[in-house]
Protein backbone atom coordinates (compact mmCIF):
# COMPACT_ATOMS: atom_id res chain seq x y z
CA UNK A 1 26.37 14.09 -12.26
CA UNK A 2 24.05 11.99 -10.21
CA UNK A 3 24.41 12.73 -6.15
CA UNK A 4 26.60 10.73 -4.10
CA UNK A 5 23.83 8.45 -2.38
CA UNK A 6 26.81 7.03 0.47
CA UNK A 7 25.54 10.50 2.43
CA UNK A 8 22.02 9.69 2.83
CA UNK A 9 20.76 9.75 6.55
CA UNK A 10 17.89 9.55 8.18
CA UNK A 11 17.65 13.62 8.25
CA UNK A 12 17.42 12.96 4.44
CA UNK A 13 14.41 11.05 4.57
CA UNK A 14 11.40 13.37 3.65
CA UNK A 15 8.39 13.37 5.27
CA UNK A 16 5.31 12.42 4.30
CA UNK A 17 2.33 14.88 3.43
CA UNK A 18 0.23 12.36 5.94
CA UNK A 19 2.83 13.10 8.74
CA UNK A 20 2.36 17.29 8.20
CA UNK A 21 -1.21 16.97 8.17
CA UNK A 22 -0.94 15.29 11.85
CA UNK A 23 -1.74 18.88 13.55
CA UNK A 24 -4.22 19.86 10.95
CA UNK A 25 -8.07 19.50 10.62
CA UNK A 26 -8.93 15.54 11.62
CA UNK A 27 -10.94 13.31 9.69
CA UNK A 28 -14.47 13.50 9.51
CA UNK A 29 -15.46 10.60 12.41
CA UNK A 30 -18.58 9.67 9.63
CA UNK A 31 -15.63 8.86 6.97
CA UNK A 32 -13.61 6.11 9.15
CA UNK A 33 -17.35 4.52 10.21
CA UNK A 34 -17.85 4.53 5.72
CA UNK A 35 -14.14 2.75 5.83
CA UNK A 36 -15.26 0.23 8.45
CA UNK A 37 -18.50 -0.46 6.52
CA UNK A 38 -16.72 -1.56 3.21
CA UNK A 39 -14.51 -3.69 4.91
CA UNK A 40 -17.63 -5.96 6.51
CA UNK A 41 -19.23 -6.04 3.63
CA UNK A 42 -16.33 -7.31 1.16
CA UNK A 43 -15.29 -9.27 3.97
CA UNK A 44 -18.80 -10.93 3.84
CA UNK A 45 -18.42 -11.43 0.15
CA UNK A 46 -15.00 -12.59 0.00
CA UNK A 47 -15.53 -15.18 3.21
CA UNK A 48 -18.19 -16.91 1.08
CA UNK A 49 -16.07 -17.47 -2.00
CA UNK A 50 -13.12 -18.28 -0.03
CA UNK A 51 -11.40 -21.86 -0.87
CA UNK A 52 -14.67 -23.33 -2.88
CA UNK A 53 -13.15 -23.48 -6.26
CA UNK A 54 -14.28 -20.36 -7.85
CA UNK A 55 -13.67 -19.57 -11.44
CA UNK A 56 -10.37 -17.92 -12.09
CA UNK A 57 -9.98 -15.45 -15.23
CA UNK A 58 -7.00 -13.68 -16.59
CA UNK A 59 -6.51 -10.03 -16.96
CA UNK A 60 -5.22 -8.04 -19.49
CA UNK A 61 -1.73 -8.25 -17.65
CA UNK A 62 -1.94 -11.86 -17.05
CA UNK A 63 -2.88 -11.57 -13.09
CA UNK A 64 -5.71 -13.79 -12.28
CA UNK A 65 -9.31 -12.28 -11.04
CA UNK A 66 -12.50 -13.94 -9.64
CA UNK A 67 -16.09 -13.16 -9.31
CA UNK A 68 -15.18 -12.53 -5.67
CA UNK A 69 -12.44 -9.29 -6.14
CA UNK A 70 -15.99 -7.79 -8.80
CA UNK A 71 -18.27 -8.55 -6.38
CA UNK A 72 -16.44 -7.38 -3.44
CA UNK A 73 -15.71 -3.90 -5.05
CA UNK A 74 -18.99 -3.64 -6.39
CA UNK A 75 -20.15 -3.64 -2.71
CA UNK A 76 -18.32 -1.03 -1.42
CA UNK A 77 -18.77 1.27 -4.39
CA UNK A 78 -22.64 1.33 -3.90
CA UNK A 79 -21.48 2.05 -0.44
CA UNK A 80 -19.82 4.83 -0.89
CA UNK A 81 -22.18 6.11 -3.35
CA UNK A 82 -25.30 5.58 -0.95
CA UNK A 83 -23.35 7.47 1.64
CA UNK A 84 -21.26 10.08 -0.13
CA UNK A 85 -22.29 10.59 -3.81
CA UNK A 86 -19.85 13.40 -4.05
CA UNK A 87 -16.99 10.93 -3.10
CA UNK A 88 -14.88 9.41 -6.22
CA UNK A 89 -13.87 5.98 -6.36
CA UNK A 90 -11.40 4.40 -7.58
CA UNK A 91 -10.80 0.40 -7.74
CA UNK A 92 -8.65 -2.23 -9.49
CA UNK A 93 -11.50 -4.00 -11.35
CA UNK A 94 -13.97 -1.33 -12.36
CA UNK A 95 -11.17 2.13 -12.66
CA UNK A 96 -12.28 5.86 -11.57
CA UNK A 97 -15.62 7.89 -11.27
CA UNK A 98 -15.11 11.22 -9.50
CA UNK A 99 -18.72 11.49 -8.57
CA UNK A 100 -20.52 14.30 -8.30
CA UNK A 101 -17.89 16.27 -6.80
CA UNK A 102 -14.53 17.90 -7.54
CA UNK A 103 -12.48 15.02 -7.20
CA UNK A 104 -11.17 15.78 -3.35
CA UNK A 105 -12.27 13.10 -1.77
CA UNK A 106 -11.62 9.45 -3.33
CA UNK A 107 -11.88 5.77 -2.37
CA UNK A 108 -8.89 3.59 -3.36
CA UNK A 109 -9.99 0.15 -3.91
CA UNK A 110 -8.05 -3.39 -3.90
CA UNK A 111 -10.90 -6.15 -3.33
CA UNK A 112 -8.79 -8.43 -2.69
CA UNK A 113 -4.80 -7.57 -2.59
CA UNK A 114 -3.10 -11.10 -3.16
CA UNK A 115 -5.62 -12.99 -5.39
CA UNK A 116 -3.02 -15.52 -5.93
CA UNK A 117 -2.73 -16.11 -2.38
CA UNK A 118 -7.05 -15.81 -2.11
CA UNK A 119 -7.56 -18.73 -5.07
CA UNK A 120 -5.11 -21.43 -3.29
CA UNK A 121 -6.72 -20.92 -0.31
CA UNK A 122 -3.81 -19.28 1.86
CA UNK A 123 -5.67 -16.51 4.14
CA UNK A 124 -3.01 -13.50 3.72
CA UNK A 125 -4.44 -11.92 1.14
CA UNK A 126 -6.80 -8.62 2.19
CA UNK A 127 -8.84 -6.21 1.79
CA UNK A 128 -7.33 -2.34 1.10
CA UNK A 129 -9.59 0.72 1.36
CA UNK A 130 -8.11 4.05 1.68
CA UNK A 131 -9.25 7.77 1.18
CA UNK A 132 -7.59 9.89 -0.07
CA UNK A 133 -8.03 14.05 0.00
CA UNK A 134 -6.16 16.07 -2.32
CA UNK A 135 -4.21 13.26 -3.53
CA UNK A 136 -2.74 12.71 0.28
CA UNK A 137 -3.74 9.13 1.70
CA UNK A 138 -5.71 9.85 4.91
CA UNK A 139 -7.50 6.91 5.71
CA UNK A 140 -6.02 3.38 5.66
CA UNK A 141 -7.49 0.19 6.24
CA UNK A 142 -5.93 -3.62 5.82
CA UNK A 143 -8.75 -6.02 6.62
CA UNK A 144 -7.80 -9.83 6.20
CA UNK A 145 -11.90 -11.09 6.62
CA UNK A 146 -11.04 -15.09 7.42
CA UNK A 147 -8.38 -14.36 10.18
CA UNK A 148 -10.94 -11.45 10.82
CA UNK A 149 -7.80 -8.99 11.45
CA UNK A 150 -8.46 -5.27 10.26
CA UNK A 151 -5.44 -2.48 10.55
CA UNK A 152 -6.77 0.73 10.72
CA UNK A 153 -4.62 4.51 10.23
CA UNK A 154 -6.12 7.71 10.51
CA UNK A 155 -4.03 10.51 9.81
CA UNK A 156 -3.18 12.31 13.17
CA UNK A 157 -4.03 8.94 15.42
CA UNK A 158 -2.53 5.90 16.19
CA UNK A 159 -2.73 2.70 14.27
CA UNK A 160 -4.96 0.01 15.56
CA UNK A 161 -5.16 -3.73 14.76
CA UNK A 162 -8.90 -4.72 15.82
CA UNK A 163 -9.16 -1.43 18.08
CA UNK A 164 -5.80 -2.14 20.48
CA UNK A 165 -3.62 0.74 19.07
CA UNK A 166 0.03 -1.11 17.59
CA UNK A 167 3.03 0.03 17.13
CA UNK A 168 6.32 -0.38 14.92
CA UNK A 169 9.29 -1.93 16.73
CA UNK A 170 12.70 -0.52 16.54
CA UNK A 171 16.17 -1.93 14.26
CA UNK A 172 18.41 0.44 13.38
CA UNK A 173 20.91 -1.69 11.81
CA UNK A 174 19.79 -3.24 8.51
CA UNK A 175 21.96 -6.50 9.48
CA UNK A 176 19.35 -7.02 12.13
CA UNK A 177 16.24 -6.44 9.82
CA UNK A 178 13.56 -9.50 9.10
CA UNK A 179 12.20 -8.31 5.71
CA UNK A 180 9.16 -9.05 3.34
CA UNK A 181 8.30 -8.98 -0.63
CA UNK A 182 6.08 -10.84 -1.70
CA UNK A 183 8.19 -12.37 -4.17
CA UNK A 184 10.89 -12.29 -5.86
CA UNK A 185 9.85 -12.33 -9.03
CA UNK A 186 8.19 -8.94 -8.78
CA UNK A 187 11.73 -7.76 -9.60
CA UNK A 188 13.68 -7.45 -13.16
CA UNK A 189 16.34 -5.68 -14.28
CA UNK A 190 17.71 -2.68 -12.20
CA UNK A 191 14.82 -3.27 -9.91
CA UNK A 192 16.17 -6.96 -9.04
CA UNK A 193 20.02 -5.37 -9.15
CA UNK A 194 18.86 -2.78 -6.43
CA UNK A 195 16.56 -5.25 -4.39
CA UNK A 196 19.04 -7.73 -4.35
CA UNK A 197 21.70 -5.62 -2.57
CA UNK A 198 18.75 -5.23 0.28
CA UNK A 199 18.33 -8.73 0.08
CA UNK A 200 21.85 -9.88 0.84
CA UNK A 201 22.46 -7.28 3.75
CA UNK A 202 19.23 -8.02 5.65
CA UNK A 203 19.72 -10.68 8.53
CA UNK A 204 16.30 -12.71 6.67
CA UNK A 205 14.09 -12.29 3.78
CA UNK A 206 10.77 -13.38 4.05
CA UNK A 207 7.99 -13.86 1.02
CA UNK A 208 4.47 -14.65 0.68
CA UNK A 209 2.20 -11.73 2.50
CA UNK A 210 0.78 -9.76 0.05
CA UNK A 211 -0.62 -6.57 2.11
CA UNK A 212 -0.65 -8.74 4.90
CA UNK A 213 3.33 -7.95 5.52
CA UNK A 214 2.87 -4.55 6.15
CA UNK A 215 0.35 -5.23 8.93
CA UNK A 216 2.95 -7.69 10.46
CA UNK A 217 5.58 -5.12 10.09
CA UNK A 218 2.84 -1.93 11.72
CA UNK A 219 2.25 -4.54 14.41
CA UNK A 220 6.00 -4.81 15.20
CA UNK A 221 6.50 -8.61 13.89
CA UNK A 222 9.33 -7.32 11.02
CA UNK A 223 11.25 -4.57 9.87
CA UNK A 224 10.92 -4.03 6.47
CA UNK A 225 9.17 -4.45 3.59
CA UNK A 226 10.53 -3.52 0.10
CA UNK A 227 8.50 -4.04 -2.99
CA UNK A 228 8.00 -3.10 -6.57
CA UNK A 229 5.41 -2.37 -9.59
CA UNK A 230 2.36 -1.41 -7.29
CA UNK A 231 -0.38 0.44 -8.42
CA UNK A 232 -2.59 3.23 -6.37
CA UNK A 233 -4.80 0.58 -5.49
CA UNK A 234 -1.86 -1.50 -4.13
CA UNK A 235 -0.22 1.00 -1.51
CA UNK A 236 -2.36 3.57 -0.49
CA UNK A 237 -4.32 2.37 2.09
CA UNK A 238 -0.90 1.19 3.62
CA UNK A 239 0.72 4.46 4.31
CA UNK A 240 -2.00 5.82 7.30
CA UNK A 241 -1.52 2.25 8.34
CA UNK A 242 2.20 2.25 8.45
CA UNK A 243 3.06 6.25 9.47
CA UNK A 244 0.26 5.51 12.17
CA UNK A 245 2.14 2.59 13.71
CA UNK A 246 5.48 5.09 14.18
CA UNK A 247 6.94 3.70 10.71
CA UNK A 248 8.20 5.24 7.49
CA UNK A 249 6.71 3.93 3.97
CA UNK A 250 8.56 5.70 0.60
CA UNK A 251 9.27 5.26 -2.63
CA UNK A 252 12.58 3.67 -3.64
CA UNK A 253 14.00 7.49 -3.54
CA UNK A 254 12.28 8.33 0.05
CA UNK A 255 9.39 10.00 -1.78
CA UNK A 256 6.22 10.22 0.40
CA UNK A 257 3.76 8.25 -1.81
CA UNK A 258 0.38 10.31 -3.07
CA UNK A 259 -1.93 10.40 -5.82
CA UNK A 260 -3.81 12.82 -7.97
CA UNK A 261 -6.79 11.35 -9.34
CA UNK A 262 -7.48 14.56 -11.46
CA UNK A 263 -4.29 13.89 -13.32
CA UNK A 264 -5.35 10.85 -13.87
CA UNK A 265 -8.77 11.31 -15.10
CA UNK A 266 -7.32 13.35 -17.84
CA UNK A 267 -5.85 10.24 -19.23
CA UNK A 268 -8.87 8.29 -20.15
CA UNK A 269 -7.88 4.47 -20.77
CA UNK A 270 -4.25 5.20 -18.77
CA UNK A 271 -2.55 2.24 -17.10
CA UNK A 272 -2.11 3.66 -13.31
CA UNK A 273 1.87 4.41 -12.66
CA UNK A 274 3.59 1.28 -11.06
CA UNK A 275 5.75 2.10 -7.77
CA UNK A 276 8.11 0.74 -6.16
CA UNK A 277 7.71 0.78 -2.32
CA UNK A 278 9.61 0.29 0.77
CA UNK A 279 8.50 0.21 4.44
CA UNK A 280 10.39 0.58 7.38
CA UNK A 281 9.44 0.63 11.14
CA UNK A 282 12.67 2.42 12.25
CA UNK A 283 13.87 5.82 10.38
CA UNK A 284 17.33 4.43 10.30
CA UNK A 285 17.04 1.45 8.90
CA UNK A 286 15.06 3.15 6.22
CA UNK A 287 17.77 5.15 5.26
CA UNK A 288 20.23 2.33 5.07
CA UNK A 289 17.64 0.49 2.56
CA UNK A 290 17.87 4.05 0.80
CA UNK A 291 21.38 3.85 0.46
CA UNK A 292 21.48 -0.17 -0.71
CA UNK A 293 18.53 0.97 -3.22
CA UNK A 294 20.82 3.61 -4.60
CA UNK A 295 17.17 4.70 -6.73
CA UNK A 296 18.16 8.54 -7.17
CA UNK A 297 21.33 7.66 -8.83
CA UNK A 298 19.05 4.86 -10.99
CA UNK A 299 16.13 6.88 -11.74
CA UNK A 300 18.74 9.98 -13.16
CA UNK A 301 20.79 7.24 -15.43
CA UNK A 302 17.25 5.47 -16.93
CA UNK A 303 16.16 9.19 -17.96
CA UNK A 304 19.73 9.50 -20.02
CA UNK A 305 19.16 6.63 -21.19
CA UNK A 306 22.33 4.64 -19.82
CA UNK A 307 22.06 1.37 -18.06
């Protein structure tokens, strides 16, 4: 029988692998100077392709890509390859390389997170760069290169937007909450049942922002932001950013999100595991999105099968 979801509370909530490293051994100073690095230089890249009419191809999955998002990543993996051969990468366009080491240490690439928004010339799309060690996101960074805005976590600091440390603002009531997707038709079947009960208790839903919503919502300019089928690439660098700015980023269940790049090395030619994603800058409202989502009860009924 699946768990009575009315009793989940903020207590419930568990906490993130990011959070309980907060006390622990800090991050190399010479890896967030690397993350800073790749964001100038597919900013510089992604500035000069910006709203000139560049070719747009399909992927296999029908979402458009440019010569900007290869070029970009290309950048920052010779980067991180100059500068830490041992390092793995892994990016949207060209997939994983471990390097030369045992896979502890890896770059998580987007180029350019909201291409849609980057080819019709609206500037809140961005750049996401995270690093991740032993599968725990440690390192986040958001740059958005034509509004030249760059969020920056670090596990055990405080969030900054362009060096000013930020922080989260506080609704506890979900009737109060301004929240973001970044659209609606990222949603189908019992993801758009369970989304839609968010949707209709939140005071206003918002949609458009890409990665950029989750800066607005670390800077304390919304409340929430609940989203579905994202890859690695798509919400890693966001939970430093987040958890640094005082908020709480899950999955649908309150999962802390992670990701073992082993596992999925041993998978040659795998599709990386969609996610769905919520963020929340106050613990309580978080827990009342929990409750709307009702996921636990979901994910235990799609494994039997029923609908």
């Amino acid at each position: 029988m699946a768990a009575d979801s009315s009793h989940i509370s903020a207590a419930s909530v568990q906490s993130s692998p990011l959070a309980d490293q907060a006390a622990g051994p800090s991050v190399p100073p010479e890896f967030v100077e690397l993350a800073h690095t790749l964001a100038d230089a597919a900013g510089e890249i992604t500035r000069r392709y910006f709203r000139t009419g560049i070719n747009v191809e399909s992927k296999a999955d029908a979402s458009p890509v440019t010569q900007a998002d290869r070029a970009a990543e290309a950048a920052m993996r010779a980067l991180i390859h100059q500068h830490f051969p041992h390092h793995g990468v892994f990016g949207e366009e060209a997939g994983l390389e471990l390097g030369a080491g045992s896979g502890e240490n890896v770059w998580v690439l987007d180029p350019i997170d909201g291409t849609k928004s980057f080819i019709t010339g609206k500037p809140l799309f961005g750049t996401l760069i995270a690093l991740v060690h032993r599968g725990v996101p440690v390192v986040g960074v958001i740059d958005q290169p034509v509004l030249r805005e760059r969020w920056l976590g670090v596990a055990g600091t405080a969030t900054t937007l362009n060096g000013t440390p930020i922080r989260a603002r506080p609704c506890d009531d979900i009737a109060d909450a301004y929240m973001y997707s970044t659209t609606p038709h990222m949603f189908e079947g019992r993801t758009e049942e369970a989304w839609l009960r968010v949707r209709d208790a939140v005071r206003l839903p918002l949609y458009g922002c890409d990665c950029y919503a989750y800066g607005l919502l670390a800077a304390g300019h919304c409340d929430l932001v609940v989203e579905a089928d994202l890859k690695p690439y798509d919400y890693l660098a966001l939970v430093p950013v987040i958890e640094g700015a005082g908020g709480f980023i899950t999955d649908w269940a309150g999962a802390p999100l992670t990701w073992d790049a082993l596992e999925y090395a041993q998978e040659p030619g795998a599709v990386p595991t969609s996610h769905e994603v919520v963020a929340a800058g106050d613990r309580g409202v978080l827990a009342q999105v929990l409750e709307k989502l009702d996921w636990k009860d979901q994910e235990q009924h799609g494994m039997m099968g029923l609908s």
